[in-house]
PDB file of N, CA and C in Angstrom:
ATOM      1  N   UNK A   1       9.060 -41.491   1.340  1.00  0.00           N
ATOM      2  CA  UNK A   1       8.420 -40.554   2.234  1.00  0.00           C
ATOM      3  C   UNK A   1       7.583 -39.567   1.420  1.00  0.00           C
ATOM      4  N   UNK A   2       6.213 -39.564   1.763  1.00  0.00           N
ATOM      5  CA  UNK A   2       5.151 -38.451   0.946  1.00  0.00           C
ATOM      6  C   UNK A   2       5.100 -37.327   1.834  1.00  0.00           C
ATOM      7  N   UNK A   3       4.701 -35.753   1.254  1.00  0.00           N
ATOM      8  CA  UNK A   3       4.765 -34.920   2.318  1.00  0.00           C
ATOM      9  C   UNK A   3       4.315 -33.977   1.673  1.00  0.00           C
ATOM     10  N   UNK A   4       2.877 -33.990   1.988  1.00  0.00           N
ATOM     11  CA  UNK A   4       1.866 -32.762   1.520  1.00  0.00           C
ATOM     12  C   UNK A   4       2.527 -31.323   2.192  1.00  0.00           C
ATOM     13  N   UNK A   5       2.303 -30.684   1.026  1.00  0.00           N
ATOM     14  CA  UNK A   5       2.445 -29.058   1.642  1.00  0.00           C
ATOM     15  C   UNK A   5       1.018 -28.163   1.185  1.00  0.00           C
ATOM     16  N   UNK A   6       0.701 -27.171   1.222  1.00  0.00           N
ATOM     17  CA  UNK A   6      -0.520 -26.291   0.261  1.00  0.00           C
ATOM     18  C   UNK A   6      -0.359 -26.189  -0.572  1.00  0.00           C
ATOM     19  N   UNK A   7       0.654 -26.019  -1.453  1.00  0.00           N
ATOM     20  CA  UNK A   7       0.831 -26.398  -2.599  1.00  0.00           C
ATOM     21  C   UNK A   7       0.609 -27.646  -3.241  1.00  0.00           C
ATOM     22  N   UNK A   8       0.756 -28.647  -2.736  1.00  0.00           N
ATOM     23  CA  UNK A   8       0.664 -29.706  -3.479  1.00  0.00           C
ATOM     24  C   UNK A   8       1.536 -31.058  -2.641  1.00  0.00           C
ATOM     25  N   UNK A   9       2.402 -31.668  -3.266  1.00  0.00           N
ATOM     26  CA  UNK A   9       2.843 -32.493  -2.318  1.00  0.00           C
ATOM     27  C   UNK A   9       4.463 -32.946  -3.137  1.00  0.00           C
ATOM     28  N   UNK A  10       5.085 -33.455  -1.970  1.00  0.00           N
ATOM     29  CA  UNK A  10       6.284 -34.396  -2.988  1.00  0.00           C
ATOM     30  C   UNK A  10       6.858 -35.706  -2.250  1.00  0.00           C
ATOM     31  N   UNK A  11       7.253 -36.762  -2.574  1.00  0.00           N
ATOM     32  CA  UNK A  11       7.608 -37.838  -2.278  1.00  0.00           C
ATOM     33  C   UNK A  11       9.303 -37.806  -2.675  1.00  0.00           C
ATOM     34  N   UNK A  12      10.357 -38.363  -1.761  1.00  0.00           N
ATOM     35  CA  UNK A  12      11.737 -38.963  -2.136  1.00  0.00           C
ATOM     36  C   UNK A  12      11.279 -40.027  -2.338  1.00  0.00           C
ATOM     37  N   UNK A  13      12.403 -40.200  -3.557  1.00  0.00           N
ATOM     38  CA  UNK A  13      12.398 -41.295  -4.095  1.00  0.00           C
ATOM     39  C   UNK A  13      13.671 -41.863  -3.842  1.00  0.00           C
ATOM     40  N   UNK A  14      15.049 -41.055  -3.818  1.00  0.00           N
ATOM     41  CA  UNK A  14      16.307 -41.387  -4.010  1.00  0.00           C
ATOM     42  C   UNK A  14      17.194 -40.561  -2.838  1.00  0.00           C
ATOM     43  N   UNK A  15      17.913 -41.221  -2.275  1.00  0.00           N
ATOM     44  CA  UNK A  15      19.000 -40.364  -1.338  1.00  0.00           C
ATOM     45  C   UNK A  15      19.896 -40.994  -1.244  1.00  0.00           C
ATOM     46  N   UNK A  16      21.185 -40.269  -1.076  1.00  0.00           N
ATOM     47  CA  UNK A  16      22.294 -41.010  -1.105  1.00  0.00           C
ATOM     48  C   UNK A  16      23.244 -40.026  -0.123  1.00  0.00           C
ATOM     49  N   UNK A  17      23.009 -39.426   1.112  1.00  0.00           N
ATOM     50  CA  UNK A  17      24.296 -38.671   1.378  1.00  0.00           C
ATOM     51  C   UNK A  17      25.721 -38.644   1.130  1.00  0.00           C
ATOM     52  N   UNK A  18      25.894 -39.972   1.374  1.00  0.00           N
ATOM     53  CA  UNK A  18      27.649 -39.737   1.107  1.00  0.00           C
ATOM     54  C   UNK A  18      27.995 -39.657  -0.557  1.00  0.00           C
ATOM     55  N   UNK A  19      26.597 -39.734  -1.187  1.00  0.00           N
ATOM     56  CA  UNK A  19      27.050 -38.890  -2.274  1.00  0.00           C
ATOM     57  C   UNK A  19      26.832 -37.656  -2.927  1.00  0.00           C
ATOM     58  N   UNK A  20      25.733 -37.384  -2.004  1.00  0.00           N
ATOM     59  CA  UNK A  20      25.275 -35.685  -1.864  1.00  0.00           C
ATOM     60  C   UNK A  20      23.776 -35.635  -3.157  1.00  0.00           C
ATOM     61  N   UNK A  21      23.216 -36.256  -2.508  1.00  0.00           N
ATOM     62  CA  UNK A  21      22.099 -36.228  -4.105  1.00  0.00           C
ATOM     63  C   UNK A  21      20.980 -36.771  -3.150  1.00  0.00           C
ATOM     64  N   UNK A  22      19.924 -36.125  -3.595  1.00  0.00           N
ATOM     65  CA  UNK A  22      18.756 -36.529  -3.126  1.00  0.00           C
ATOM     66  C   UNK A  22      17.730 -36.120  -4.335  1.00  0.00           C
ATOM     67  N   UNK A  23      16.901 -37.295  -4.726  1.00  0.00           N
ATOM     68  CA  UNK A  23      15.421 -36.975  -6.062  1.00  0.00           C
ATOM     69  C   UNK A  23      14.264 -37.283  -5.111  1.00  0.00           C
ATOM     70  N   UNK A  24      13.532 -35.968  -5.074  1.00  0.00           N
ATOM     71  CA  UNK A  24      12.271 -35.725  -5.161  1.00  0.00           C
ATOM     72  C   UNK A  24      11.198 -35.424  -6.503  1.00  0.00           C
ATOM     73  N   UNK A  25       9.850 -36.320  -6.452  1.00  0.00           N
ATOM     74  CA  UNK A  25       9.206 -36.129  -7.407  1.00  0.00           C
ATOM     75  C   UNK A  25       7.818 -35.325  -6.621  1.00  0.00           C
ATOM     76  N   UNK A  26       8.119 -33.699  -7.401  1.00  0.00           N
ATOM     77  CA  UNK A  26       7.178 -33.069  -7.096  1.00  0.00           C
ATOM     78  C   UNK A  26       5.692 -32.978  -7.785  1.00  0.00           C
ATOM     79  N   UNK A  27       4.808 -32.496  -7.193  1.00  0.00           N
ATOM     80  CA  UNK A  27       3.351 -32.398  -7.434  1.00  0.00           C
ATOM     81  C   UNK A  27       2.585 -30.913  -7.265  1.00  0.00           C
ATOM     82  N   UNK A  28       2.826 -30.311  -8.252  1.00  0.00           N
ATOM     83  CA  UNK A  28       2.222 -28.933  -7.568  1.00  0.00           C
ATOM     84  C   UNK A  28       0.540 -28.761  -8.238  1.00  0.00           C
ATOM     85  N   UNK A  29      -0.095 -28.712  -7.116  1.00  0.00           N
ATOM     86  CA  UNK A  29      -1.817 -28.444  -7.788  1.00  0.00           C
ATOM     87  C   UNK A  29      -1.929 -27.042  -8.755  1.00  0.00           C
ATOM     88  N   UNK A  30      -2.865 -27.187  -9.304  1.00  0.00           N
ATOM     89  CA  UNK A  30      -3.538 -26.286 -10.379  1.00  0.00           C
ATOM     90  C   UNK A  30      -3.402 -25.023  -9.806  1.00  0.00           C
ATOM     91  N   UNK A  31      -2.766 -23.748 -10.587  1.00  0.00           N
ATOM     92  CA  UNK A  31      -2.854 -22.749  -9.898  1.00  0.00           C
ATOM     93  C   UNK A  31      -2.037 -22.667  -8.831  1.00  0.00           C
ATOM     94  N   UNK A  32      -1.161 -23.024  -8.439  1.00  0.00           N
ATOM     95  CA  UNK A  32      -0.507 -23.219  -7.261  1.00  0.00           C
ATOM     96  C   UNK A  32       0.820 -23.006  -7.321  1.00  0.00           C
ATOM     97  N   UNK A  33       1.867 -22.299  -5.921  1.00  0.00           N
ATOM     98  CA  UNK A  33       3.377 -22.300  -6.283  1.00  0.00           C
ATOM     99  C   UNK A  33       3.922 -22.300  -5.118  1.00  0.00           C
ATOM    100  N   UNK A  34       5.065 -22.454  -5.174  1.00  0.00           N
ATOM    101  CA  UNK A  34       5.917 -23.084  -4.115  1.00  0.00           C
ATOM    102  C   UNK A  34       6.708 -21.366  -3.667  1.00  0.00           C
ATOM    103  N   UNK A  35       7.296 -21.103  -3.149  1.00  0.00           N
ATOM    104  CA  UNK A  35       7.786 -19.683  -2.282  1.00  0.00           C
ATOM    105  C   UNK A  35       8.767 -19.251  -3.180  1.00  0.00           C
ATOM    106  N   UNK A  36       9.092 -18.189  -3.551  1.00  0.00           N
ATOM    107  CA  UNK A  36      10.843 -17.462  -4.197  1.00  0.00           C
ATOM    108  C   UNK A  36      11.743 -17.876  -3.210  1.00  0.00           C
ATOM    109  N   UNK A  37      12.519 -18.694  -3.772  1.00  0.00           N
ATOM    110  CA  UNK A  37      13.662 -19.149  -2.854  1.00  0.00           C
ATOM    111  C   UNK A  37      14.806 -19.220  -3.114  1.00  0.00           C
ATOM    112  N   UNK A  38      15.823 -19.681  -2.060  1.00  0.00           N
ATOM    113  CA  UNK A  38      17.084 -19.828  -2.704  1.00  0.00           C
ATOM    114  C   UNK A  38      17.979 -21.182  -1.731  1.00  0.00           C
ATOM    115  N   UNK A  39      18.615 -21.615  -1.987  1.00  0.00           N
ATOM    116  CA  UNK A  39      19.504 -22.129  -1.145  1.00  0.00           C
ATOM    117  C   UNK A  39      21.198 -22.206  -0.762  1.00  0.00           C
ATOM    118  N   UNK A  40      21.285 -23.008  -0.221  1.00  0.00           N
ATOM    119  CA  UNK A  40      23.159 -21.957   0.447  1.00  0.00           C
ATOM    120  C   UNK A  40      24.056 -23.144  -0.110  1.00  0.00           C
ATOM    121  N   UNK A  41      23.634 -24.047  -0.190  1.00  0.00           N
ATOM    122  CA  UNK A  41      24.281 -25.141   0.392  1.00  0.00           C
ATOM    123  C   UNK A  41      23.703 -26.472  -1.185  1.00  0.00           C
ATOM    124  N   UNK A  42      22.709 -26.136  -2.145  1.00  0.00           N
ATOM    125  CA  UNK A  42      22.803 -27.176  -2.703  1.00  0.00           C
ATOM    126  C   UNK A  42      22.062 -26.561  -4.484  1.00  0.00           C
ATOM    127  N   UNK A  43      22.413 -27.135  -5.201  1.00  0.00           N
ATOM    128  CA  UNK A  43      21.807 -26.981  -6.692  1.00  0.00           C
ATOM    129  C   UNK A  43      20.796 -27.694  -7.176  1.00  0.00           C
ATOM    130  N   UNK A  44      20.167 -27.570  -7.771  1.00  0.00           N
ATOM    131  CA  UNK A  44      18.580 -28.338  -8.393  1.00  0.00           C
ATOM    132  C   UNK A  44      18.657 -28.560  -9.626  1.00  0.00           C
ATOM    133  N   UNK A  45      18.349 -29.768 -10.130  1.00  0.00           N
ATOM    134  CA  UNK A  45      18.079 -30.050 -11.484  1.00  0.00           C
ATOM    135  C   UNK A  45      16.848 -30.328 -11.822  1.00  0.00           C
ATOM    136  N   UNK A  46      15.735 -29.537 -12.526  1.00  0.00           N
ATOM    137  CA  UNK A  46      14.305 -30.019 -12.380  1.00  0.00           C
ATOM    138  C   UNK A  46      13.978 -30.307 -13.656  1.00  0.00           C
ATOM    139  N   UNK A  47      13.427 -31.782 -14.109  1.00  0.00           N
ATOM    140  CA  UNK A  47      12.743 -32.015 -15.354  1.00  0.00           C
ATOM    141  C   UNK A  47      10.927 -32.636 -15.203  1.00  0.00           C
ATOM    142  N   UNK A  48      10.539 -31.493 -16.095  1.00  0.00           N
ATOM    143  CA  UNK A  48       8.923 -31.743 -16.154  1.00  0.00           C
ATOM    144  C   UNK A  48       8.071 -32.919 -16.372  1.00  0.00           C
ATOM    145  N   UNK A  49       7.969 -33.474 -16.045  1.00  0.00           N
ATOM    146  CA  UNK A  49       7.072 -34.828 -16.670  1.00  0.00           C
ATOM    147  C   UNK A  49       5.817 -34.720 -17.031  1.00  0.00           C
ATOM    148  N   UNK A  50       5.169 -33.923 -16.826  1.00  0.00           N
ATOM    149  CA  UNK A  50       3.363 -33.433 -17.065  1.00  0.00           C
ATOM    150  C   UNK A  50       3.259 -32.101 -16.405  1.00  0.00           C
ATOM    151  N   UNK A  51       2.096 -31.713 -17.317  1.00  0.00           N
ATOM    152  CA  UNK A  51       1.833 -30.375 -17.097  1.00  0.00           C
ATOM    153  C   UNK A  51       2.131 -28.681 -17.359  1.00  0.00           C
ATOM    154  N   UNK A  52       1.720 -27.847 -16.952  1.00  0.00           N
ATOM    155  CA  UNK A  52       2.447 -26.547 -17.574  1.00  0.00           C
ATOM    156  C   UNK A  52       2.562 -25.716 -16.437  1.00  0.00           C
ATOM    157  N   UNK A  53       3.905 -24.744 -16.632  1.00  0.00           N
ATOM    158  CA  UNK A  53       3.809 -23.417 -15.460  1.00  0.00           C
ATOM    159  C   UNK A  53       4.720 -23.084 -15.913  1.00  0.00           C
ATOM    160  N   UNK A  54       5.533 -22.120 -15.220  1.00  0.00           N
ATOM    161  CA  UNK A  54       6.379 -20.893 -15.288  1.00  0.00           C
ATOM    162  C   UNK A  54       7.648 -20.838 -13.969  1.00  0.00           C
ATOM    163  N   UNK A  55       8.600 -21.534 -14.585  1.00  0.00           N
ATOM    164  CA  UNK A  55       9.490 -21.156 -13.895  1.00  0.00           C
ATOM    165  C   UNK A  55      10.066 -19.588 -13.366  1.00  0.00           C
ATOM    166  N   UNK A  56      10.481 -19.481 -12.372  1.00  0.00           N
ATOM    167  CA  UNK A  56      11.349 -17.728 -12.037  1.00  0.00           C
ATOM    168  C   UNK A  56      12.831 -18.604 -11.522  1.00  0.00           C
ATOM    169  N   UNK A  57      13.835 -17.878 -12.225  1.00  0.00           N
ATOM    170  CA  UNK A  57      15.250 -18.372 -12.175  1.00  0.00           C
ATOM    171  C   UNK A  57      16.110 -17.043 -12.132  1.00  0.00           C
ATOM    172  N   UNK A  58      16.508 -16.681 -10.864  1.00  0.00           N
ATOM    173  CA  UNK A  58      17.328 -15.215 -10.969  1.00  0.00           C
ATOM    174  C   UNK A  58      16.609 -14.088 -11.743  1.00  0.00           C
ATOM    175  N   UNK A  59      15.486 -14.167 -11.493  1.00  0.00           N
ATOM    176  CA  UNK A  59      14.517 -13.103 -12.557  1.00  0.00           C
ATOM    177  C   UNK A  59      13.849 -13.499 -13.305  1.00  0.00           C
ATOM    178  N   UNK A  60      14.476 -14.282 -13.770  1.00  0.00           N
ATOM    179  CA  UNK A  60      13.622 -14.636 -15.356  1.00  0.00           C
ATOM    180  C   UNK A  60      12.707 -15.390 -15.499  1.00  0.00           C
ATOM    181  N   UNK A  61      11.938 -14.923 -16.156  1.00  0.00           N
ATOM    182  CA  UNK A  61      10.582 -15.946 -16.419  1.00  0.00           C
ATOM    183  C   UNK A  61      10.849 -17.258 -17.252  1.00  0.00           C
ATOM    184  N   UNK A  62      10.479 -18.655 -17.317  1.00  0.00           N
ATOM    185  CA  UNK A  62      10.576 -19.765 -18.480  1.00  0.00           C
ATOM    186  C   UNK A  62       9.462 -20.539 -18.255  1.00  0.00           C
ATOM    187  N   UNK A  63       8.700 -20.670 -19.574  1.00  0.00           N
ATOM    188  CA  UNK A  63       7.381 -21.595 -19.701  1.00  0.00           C
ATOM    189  C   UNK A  63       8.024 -22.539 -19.509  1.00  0.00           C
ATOM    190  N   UNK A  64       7.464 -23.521 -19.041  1.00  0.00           N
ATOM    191  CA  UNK A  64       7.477 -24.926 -18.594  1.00  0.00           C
ATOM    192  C   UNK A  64       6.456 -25.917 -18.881  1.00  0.00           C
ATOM    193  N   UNK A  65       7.024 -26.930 -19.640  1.00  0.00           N
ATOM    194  CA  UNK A  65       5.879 -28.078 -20.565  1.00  0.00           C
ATOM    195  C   UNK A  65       6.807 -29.094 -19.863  1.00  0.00           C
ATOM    196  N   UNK A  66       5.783 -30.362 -20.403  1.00  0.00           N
ATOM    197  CA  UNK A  66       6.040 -31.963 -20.625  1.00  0.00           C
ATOM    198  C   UNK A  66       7.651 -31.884 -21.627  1.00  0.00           C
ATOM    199  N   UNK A  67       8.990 -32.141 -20.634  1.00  0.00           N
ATOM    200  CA  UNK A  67      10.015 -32.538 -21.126  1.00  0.00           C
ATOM    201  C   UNK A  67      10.820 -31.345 -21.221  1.00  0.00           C
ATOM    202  N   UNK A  68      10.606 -30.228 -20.247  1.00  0.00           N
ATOM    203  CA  UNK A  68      11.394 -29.498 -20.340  1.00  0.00           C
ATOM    204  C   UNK A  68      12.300 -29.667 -18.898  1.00  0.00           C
ATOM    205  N   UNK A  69      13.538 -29.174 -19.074  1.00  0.00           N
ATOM    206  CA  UNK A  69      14.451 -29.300 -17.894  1.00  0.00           C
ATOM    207  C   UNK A  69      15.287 -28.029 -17.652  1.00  0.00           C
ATOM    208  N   UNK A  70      15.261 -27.273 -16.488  1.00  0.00           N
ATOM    209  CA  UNK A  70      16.269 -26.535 -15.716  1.00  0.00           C
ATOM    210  C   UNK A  70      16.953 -26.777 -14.743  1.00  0.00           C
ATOM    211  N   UNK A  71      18.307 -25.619 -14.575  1.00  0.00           N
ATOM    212  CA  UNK A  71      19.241 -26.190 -13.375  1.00  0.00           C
ATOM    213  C   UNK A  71      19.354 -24.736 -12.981  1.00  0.00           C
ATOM    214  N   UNK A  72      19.194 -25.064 -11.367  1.00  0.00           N
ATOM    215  CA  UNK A  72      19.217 -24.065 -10.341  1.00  0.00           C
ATOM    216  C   UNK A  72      20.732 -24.115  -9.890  1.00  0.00           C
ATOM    217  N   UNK A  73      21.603 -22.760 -10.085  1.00  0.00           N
ATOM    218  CA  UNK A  73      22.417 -22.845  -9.360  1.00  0.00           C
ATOM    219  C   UNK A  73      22.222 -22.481  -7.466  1.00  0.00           C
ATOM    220  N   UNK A  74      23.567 -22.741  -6.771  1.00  0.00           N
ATOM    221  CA  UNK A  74      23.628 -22.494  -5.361  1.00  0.00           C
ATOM    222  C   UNK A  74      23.529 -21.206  -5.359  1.00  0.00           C
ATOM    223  N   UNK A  75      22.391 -20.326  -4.275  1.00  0.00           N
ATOM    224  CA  UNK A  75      22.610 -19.013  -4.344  1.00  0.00           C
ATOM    225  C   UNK A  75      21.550 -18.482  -5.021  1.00  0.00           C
ATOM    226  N   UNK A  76      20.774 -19.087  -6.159  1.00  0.00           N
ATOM    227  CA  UNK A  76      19.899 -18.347  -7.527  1.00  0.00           C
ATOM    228  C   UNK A  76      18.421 -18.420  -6.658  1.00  0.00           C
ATOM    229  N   UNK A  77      17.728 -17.448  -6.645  1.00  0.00           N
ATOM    230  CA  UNK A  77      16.106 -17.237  -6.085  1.00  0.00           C
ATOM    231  C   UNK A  77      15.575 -17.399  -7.212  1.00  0.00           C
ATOM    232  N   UNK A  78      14.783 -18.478  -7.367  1.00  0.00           N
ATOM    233  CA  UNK A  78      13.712 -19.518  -7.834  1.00  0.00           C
ATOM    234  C   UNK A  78      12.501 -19.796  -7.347  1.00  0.00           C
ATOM    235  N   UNK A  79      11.488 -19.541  -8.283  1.00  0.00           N
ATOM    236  CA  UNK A  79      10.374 -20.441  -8.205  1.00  0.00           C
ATOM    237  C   UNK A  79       9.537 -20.920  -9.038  1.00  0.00           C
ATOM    238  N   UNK A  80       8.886 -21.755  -8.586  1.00  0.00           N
ATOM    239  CA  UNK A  80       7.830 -23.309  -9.635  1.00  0.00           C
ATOM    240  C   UNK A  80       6.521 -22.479  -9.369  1.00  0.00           C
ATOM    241  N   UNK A  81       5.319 -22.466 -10.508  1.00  0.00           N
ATOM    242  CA  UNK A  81       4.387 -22.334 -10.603  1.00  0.00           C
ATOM    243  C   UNK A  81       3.756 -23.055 -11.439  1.00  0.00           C
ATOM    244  N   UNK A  82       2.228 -23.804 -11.186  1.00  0.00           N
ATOM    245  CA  UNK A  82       1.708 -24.536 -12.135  1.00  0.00           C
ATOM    246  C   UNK A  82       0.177 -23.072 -12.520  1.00  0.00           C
ATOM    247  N   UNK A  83       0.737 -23.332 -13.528  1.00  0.00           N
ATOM    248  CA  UNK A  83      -0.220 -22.186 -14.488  1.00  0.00           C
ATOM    249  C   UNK A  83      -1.815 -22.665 -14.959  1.00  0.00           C
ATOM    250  N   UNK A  84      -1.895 -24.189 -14.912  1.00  0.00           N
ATOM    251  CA  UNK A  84      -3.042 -24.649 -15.336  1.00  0.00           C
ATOM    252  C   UNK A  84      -4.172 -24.676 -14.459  1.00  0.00           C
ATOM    253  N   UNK A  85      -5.310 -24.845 -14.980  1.00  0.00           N
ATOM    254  CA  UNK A  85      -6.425 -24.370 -13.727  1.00  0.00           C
ATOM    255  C   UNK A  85      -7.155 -25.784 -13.322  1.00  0.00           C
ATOM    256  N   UNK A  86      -6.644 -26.995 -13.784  1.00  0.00           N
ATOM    257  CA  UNK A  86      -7.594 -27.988 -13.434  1.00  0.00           C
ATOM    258  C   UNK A  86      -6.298 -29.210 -13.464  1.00  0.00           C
ATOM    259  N   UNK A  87      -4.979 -28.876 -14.291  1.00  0.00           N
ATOM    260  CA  UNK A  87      -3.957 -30.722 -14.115  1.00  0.00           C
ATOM    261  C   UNK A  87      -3.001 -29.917 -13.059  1.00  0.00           C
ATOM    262  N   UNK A  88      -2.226 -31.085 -12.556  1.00  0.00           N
ATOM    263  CA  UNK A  88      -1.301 -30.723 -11.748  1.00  0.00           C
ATOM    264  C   UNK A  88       0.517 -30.522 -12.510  1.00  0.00           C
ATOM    265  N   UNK A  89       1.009 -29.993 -12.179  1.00  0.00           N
ATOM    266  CA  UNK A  89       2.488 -29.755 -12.886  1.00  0.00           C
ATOM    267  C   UNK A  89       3.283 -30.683 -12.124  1.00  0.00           C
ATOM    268  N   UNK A  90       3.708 -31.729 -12.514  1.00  0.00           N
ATOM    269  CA  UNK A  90       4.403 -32.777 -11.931  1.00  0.00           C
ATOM    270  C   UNK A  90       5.911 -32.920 -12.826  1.00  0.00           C
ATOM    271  N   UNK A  91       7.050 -32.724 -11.711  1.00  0.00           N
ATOM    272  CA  UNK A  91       8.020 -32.780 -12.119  1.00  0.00           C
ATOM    273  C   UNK A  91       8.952 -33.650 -11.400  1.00  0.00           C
ATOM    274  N   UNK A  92      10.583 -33.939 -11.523  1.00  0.00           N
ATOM    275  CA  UNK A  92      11.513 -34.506 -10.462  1.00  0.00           C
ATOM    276  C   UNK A  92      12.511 -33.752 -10.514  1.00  0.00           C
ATOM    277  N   UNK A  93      12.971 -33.316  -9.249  1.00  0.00           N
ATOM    278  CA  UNK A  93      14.006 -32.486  -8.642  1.00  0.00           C
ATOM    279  C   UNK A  93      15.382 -33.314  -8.428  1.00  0.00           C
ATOM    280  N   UNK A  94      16.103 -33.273  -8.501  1.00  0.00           N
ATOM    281  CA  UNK A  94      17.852 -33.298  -8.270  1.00  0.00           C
ATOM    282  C   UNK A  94      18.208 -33.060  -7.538  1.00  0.00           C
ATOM    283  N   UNK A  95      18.101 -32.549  -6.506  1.00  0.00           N
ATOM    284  CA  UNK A  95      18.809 -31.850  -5.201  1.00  0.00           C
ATOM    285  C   UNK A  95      20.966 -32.597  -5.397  1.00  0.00           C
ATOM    286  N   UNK A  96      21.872 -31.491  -5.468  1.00  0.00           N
ATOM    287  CA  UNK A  96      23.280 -31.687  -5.353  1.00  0.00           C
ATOM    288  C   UNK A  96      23.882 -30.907  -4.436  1.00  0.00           C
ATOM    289  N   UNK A  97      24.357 -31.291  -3.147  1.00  0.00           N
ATOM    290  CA  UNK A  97      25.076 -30.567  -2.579  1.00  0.00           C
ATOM    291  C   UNK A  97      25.282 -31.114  -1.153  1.00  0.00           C
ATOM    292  N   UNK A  98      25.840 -29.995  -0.052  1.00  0.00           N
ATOM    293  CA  UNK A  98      26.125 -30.804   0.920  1.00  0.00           C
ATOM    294  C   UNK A  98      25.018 -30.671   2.087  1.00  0.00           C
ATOM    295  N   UNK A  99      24.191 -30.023   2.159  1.00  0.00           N
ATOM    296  CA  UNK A  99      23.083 -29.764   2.746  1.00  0.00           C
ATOM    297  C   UNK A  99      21.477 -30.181   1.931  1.00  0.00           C
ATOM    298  N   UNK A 100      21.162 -31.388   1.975  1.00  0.00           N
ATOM    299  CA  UNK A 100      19.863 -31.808   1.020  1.00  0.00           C
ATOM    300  C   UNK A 100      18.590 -31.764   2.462  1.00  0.00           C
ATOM    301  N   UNK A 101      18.408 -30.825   3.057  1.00  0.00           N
ATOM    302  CA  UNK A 101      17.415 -31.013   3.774  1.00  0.00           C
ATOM    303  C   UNK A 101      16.143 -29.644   3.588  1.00  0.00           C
ATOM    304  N   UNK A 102      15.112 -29.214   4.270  1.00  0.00           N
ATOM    305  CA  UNK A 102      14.202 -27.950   4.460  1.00  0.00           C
ATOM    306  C   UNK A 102      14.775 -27.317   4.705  1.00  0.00           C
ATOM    307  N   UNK A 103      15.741 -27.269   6.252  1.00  0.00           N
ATOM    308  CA  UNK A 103      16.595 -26.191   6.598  1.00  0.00           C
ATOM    309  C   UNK A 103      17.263 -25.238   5.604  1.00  0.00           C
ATOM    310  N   UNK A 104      17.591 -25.916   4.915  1.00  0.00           N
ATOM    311  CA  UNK A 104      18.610 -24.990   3.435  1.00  0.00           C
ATOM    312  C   UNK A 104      17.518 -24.231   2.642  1.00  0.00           C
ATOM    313  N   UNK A 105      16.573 -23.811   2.897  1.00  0.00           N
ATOM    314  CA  UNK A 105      15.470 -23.080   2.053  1.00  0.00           C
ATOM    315  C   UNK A 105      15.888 -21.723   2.566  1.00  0.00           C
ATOM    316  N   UNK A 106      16.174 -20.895   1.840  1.00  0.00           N
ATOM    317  CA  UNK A 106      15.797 -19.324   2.288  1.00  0.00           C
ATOM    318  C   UNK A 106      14.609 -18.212   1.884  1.00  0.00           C
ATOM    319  N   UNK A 107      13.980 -18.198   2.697  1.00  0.00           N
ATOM    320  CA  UNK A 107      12.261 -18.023   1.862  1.00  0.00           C
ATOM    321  C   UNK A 107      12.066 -16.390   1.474  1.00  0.00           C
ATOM    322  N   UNK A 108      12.041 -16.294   0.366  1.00  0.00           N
ATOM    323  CA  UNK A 108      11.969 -14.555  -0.080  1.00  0.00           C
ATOM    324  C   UNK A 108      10.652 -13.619   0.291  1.00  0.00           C
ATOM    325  N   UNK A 109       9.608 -14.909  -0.484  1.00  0.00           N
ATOM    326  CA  UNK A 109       7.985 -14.314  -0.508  1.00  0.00           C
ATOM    327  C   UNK A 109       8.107 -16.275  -0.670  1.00  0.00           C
ATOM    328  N   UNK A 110       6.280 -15.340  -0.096  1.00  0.00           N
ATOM    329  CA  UNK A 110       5.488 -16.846   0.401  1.00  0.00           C
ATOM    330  C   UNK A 110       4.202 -16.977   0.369  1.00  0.00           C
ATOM    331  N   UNK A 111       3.320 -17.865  -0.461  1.00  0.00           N
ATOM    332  CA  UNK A 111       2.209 -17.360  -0.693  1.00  0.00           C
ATOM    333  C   UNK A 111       1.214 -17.765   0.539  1.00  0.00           C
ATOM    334  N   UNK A 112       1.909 -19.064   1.203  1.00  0.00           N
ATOM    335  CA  UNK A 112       1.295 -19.618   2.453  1.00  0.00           C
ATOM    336  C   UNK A 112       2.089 -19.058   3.956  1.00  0.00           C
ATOM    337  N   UNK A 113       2.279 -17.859   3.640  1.00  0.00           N
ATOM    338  CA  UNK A 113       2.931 -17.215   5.025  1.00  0.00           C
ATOM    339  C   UNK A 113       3.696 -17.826   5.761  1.00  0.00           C
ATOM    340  N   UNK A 114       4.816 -18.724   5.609  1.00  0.00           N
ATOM    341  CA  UNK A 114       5.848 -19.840   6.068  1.00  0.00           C
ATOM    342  C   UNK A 114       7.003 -18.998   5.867  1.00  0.00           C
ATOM    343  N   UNK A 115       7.697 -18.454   7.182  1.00  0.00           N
ATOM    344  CA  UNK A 115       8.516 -18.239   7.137  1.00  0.00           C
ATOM    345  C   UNK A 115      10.247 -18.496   6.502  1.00  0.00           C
TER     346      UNK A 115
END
């Protein structure tokens, strides 16, 4: 399943409910970022495959290259930014927990006004 957002887009690749895991491979365009968020219900494992940006993890800032990897705990306000002005920051997400759907997003700030 592909599923453009303004940011960019992401495709599942992998789901498994009854084992609580779902991989999405994200696509975020140049300049572009996904909302400060958090979720209730599941943890993220994200490793970079191309590109550059700036993670936010409970505050903190982390550059982000080709082969770097973070883990979002349940609860932690996060967000992905691609810093470059012309490649896209392409990574794959982990999703672990018992809620792997949109619903579980809790949106802080938003750059595309989405509640």
């Amino acid at each position: 399943m592909h599923v453009d957002r303004p940011w960019g887009s992401y495709a599942v690749i992998a789901e498994e409910k009854e084992c609580r895991y779902l991989v999405k491979k994200i696509i975020v365009n140049p300049l572009q970022r996904l909302s400060l968020q958090s979720h209730e219900h599941r943890s993220e494992h994200w490793v970079v495959l191309s590109g550059e940006g700036t993670a936010i993890i409970g505050g903190n800032a982390i550059a982000l290259a080709e082969n770097s990897h973070l883990f979002i705990p349940v609860g932690v306000k996060h967000r992905l930014s691609n810093s470059h002005d012309t490649a896209p920051l392409v990574m794959i997400e982990v999703q672990v927990g018992d809620v792997l759907e949109e619903s579980d997003i809790v949106r802080y700030q938003d750059d595309y006004l989405r509640a």
